[in-house]
Protein backbone atom coordinates (compact mmCIF):
# COMPACT_ATOMS: atom_id res chain seq x y z
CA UNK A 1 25.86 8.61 -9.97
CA UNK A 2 22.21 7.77 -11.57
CA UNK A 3 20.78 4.55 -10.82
CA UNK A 4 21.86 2.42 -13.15
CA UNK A 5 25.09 3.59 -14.95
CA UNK A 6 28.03 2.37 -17.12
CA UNK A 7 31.63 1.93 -16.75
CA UNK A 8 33.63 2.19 -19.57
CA UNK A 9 37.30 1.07 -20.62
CA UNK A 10 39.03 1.45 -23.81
CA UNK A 11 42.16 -0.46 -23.99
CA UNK A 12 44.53 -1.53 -26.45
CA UNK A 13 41.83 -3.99 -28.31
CA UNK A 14 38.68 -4.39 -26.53
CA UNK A 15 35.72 -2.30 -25.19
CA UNK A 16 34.67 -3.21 -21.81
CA UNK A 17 31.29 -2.06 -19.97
CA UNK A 18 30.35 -2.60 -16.57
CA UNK A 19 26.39 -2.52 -16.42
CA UNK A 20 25.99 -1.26 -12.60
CA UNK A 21 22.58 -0.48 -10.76
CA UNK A 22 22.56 0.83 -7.08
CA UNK A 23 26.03 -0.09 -6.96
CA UNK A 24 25.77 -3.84 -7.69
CA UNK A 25 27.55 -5.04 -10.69
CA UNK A 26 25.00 -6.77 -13.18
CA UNK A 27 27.38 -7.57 -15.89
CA UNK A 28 30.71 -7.01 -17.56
CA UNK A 29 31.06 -6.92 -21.30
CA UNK A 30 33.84 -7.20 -23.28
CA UNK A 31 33.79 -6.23 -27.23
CA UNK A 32 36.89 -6.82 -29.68
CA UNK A 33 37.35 -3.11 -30.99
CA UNK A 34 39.39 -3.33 -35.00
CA UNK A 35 43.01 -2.53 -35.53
CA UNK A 36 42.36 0.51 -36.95
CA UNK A 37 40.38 2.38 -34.50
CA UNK A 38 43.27 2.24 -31.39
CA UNK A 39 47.30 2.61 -31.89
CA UNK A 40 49.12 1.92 -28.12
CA UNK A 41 46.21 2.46 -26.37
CA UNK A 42 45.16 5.76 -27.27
CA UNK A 43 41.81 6.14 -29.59
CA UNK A 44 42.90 7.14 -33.09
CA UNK A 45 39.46 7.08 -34.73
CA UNK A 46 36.60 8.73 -32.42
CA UNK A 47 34.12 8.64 -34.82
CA UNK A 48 34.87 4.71 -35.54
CA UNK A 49 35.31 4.21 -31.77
CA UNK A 50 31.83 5.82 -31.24
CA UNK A 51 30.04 3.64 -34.03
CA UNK A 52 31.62 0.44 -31.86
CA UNK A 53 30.07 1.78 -28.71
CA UNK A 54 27.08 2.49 -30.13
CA UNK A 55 27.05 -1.01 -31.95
CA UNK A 56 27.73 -2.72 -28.91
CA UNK A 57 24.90 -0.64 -26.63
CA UNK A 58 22.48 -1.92 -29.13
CA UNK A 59 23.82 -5.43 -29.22
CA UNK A 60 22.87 -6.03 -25.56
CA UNK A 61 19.89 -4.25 -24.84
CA UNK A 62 21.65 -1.31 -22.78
CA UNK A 63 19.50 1.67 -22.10
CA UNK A 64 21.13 3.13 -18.99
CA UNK A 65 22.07 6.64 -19.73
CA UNK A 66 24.90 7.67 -17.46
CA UNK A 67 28.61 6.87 -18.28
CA UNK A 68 31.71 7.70 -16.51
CA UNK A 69 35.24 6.64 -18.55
CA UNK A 70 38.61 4.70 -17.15
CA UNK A 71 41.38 7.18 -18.62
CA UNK A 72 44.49 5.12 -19.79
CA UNK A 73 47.11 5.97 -17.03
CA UNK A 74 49.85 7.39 -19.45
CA UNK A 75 47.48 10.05 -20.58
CA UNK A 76 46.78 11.62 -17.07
CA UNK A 77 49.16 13.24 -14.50
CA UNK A 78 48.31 11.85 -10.40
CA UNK A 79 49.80 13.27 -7.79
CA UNK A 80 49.79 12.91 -3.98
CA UNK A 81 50.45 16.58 -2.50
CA UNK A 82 50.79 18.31 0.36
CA UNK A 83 49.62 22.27 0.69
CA UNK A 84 49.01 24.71 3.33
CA UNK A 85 45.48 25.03 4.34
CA UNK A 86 43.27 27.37 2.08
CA UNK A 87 39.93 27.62 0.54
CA UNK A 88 38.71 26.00 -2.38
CA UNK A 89 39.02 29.19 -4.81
CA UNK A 90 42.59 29.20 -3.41
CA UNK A 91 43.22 25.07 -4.08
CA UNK A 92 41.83 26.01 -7.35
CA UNK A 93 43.90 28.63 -8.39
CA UNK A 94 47.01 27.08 -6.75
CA UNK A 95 46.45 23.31 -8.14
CA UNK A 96 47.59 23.73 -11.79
CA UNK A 97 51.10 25.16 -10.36
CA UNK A 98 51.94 21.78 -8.84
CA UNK A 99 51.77 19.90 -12.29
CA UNK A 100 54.00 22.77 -14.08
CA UNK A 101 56.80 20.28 -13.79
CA UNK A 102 55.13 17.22 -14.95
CA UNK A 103 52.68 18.64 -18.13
CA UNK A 104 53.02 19.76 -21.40
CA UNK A 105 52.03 22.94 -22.84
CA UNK A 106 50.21 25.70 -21.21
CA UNK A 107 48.40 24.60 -17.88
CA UNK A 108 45.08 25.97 -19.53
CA UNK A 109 44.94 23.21 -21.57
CA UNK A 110 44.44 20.83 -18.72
CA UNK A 111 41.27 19.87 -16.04
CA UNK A 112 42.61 19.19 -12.81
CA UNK A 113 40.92 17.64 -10.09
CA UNK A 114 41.71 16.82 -6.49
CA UNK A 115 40.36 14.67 -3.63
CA UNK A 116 40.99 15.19 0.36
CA UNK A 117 42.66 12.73 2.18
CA UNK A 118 42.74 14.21 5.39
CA UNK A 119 43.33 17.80 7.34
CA UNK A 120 46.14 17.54 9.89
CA UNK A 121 47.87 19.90 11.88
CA UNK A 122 51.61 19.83 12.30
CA UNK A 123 54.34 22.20 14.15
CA UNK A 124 56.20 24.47 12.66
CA UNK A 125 58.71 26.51 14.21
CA UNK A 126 56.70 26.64 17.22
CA UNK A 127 53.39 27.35 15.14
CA UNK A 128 50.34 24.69 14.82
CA UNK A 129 49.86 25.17 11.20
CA UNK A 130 46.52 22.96 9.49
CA UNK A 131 47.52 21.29 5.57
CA UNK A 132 45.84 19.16 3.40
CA UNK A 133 46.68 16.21 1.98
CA UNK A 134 45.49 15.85 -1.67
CA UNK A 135 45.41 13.16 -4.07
CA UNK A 136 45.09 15.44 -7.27
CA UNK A 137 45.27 14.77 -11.08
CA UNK A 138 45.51 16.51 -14.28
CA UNK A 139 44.42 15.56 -17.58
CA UNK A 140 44.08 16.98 -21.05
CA UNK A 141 41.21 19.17 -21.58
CA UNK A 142 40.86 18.09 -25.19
CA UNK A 143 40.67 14.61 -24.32
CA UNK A 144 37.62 15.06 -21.69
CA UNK A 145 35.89 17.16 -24.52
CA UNK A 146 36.22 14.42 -26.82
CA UNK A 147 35.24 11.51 -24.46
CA UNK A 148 32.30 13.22 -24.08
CA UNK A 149 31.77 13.93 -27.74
CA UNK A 150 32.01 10.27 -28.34
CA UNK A 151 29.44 9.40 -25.40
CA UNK A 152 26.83 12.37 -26.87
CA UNK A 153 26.99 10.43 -30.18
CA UNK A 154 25.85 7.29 -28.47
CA UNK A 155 23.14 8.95 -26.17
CA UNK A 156 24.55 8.41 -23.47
CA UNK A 157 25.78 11.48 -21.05
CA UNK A 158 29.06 11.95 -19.79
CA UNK A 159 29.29 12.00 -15.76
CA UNK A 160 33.10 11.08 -14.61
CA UNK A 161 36.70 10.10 -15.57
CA UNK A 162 39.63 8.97 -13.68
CA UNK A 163 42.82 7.77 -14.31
CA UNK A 164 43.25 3.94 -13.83
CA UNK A 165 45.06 4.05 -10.80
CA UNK A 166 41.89 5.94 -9.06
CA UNK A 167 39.19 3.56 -10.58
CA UNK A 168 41.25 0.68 -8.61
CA UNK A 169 41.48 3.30 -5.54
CA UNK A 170 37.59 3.58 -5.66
CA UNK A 171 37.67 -0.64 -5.22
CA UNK A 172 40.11 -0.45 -2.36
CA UNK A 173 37.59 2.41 -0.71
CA UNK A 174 34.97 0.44 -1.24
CA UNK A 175 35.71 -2.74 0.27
CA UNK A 176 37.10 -0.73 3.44
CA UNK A 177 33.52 0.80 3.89
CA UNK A 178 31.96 -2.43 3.53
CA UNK A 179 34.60 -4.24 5.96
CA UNK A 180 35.76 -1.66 8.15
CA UNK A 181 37.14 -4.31 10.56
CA UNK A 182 39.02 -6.59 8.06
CA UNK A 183 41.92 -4.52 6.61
CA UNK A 184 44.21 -2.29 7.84
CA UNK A 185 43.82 -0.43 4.47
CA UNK A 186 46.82 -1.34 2.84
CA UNK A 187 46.34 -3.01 -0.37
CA UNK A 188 48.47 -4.05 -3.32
CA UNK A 189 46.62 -5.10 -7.18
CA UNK A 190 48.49 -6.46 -10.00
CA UNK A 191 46.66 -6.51 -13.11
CA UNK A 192 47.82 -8.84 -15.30
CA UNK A 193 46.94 -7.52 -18.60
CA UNK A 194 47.92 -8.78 -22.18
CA UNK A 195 49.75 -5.17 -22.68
CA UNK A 196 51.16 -4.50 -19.72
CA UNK A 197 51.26 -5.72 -16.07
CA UNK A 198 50.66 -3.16 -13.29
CA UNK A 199 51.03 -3.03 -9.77
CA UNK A 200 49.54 -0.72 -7.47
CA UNK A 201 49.80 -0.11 -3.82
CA UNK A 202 47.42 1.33 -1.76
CA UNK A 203 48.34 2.54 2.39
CA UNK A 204 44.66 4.03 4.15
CA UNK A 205 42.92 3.55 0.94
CA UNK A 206 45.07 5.90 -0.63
CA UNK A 207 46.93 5.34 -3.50
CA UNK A 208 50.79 5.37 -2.68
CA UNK A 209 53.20 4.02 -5.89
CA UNK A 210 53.03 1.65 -8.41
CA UNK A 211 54.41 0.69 -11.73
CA UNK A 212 53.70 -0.26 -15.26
CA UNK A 213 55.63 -2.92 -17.15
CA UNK A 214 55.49 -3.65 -20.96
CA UNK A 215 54.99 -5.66 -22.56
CA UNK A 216 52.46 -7.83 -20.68
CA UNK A 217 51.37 -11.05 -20.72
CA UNK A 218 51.56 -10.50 -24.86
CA UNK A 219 54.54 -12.40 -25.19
CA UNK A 220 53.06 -15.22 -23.75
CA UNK A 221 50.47 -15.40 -26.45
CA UNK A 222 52.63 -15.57 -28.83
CA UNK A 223 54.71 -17.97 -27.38
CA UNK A 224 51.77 -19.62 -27.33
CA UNK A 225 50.64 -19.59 -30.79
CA UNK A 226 54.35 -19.65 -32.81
CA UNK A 227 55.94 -22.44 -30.69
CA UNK A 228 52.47 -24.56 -29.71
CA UNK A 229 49.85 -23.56 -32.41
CA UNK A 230 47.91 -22.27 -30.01
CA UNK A 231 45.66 -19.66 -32.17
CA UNK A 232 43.10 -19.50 -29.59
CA UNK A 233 43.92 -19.33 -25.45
CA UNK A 234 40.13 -19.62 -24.19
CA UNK A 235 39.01 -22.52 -26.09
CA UNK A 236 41.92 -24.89 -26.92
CA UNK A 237 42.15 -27.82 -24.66
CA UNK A 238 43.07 -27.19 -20.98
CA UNK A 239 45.90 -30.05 -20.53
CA UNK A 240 47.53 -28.85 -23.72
CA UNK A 241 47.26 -24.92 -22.39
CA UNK A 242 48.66 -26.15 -18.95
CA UNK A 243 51.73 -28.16 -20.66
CA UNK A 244 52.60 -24.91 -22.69
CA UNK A 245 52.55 -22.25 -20.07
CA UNK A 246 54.73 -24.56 -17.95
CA UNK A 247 57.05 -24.25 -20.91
CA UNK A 248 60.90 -22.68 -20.34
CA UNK A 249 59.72 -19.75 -22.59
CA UNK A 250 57.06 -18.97 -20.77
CA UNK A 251 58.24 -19.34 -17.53
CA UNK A 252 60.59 -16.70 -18.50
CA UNK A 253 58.09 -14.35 -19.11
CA UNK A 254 56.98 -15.16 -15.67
CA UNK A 255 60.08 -14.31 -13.83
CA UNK A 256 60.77 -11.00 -15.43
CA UNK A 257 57.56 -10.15 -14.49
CA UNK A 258 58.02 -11.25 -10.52
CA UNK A 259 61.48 -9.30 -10.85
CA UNK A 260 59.34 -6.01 -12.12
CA UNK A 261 56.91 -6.58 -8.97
CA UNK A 262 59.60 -7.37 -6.46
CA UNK A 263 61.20 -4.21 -7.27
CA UNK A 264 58.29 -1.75 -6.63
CA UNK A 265 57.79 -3.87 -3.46
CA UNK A 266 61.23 -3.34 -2.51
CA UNK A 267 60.75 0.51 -2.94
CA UNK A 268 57.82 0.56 -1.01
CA UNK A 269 58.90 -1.55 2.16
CA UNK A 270 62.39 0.01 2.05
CA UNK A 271 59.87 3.59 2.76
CA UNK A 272 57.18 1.73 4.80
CA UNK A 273 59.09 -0.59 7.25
CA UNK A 274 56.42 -1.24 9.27
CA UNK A 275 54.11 -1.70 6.07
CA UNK A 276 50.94 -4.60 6.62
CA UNK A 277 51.12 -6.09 3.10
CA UNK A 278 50.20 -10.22 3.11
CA UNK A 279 48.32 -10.62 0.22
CA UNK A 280 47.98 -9.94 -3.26
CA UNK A 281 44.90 -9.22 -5.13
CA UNK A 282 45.44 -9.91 -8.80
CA UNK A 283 43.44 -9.56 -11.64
CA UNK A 284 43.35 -9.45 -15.51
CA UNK A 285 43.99 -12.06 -18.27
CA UNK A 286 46.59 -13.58 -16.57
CA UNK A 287 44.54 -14.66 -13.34
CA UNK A 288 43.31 -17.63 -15.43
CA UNK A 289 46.97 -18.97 -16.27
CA UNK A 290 47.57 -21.55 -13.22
CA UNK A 291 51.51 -21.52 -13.71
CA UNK A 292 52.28 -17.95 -14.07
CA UNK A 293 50.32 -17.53 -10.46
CA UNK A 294 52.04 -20.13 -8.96
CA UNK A 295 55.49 -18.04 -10.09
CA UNK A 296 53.99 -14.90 -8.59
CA UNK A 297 52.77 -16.42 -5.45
CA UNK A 298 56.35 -18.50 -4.82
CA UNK A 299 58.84 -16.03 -6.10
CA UNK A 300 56.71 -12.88 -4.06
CA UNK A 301 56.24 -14.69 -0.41
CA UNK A 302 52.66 -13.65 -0.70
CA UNK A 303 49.47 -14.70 -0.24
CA UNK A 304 47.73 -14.80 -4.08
CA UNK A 305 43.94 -14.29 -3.92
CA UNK A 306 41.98 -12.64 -7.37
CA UNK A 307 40.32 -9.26 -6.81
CA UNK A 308 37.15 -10.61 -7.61
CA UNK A 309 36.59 -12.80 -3.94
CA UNK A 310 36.14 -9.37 -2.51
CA UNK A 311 33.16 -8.33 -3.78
CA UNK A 312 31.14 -11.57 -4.53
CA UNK A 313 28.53 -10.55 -2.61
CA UNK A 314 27.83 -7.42 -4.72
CA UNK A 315 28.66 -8.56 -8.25
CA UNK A 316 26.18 -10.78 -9.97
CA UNK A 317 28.57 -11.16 -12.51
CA UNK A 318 31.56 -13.30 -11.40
CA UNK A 319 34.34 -12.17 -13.78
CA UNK A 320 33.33 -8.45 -13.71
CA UNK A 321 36.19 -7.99 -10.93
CA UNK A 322 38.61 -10.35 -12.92
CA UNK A 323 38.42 -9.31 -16.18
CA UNK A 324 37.36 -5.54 -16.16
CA UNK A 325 38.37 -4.07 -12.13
CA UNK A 326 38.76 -0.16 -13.42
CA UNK A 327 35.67 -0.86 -15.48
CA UNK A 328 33.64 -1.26 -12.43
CA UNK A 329 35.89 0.94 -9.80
CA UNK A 330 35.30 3.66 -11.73
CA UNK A 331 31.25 3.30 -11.33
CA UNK A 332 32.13 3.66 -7.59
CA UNK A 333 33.35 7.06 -7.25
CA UNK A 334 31.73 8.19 -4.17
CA UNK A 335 32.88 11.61 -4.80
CA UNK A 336 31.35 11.97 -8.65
């Protein structure tokens, strides 16, 4: 990555940019994007979405040059894989043929990339045989071409993309390098988003399952604003907010969201017995409702701590972590 670079996510209505220089997060911003420009997430008017991110460069003074892009999870195919030890022209030619299952359309049509985990030997009918172990993914070739259409038109150059779930594995990476004697490299994050809410688990600093729920934290808005005449979450008056969230409606938004978690934590303890799991890193627009993490942290039987307290020492920017985590994991790909 050049010195000073961007991370960029595009989600359902708002723009966010992580301003990073040697790795140290200077700022996150967030920009309202219009209705017309996304539809469920997915960027229905490039040229308009340029024009915003262009807009929005201008607006605060941003001159670094290199960009890499958060890809919205449902639009990218990750795998963890196991193969027989070849070359890279051989993982090359071979990786397309393990996504024939999962993609549409002709396998041309898609980039795929791959990462190493680690090189192991194991016994096989009385053979030591070597095989990797691969985190790969596979996205559509059209899309990259047009991310990096859109970044051209704002001057700024196109240097990485990743799916979600490997912008948050960059996070859990990082903190391991800069801890190496504090986890055990298991790590779960829940972002609490207003579309969805997703969990992900991590085992080694790898990333293992996870899940996506939808709606998110949504239908607490509006629960917020047809039942309370609450218009505006950030600004209204904190004791009124508090009284709201506490409210039977919303607390049942709460609890099908626990039940959501507790099942993908289920599936992974049920196939990692012996799993090191005691805390929860959380982040997203539902960190800041009191209520809802008191639900999580009760009805889970873990320890609730946001994602930002892990990296206060190299983000000058306190809610980058909070409020945009992919936006700044995916400035941290060591492998870009």
């Amino acid at each position: 990555m050049a010195k000073t670079y961007l991370g960029i996510e595009i989600g359902s209505s708002v723009l966010k940019i992580a301003v990073c220089e040697d790795e140290i997060v200077k700022k996150l911003i967030l920009e309202d994007v219009p209705k017309n420009i996304i539809n469920h997430r997915q960027i229905a008017n490039w040229d308009g979405m340029a024009e915003v991110l262009k807009d929005c460069l201008k607006k605060y003074g941003i001159s670094a040059k290199g960009a890499a892009i958060v890809l919205p999870e449902e639009l990218t195919y990750v795998r963890r894989i196991v193969l027989p030890y070849m070359t890279i022209e051989q993982l090359k030619f071979n990786l397309p043929f393990e996504f024939r299952d999962f993609i549409m359309g002709d396998k041309d049509d898609y980039v795929y990339d791959y990462a190493v985990i680690d090189i192991r030997e194991e016994e096989e009918e009385g053979k030591t045989t070597k095989k990797l172990d691969l985190i790969a993914a596979a996205v559509s070739r059209e899309l990259l071409e047009k991310c990096e259409k859109m970044l051209k038109k704002c001057g700024l150059k196109f240097m990485d993309a990743a799916p979600e779930s490997l912008a948050y594995q960059n996070i859990v990476r990082k903190y391991m390098n800069l801890h190496p004697d504090n986890e055990n490299g298991e790590f779960a994050i829940l972002n609490l988003g207003s579309h969805a809410v997703d969990l992900r688990i991590y085992t080694d600093g790898v990333y293992e399952t996870g899940k996506e729920s939808k709606p998110g934290l949504e239908e607490v808005f509006l629960i917020l604003r047809d039942q309370f005449g609450i218009q505006n979450f950030g600004s209204s008056d904190p004791q009124t907010i508090d009284e709201a969230l506490r409210s039977q409606a919303c607390m049942d938004v709460y609890q099908r969201i626990c039940l959501e978690v507790m099942r993908v934590f289920s599936f992974f303890q049920y196939n990692h017995p012996g799993n090191q799991l005691k805390t929860l890193y959380c982040c997203g627009v539902g960190v800041q409702m009191k209520p809802l993490m008191e639900t999580i942290e009760r009805l889970i039987g873990m320890e609730i701590k946001d994602l930002s307290t892990l990296f206060q020492d190299i983000s000058e920017d306190e809610n980058a972590l909070t409020y945009g985590a992919a936006t700044v994991g995916i400035t941290w790909n060591e492998e870009a």
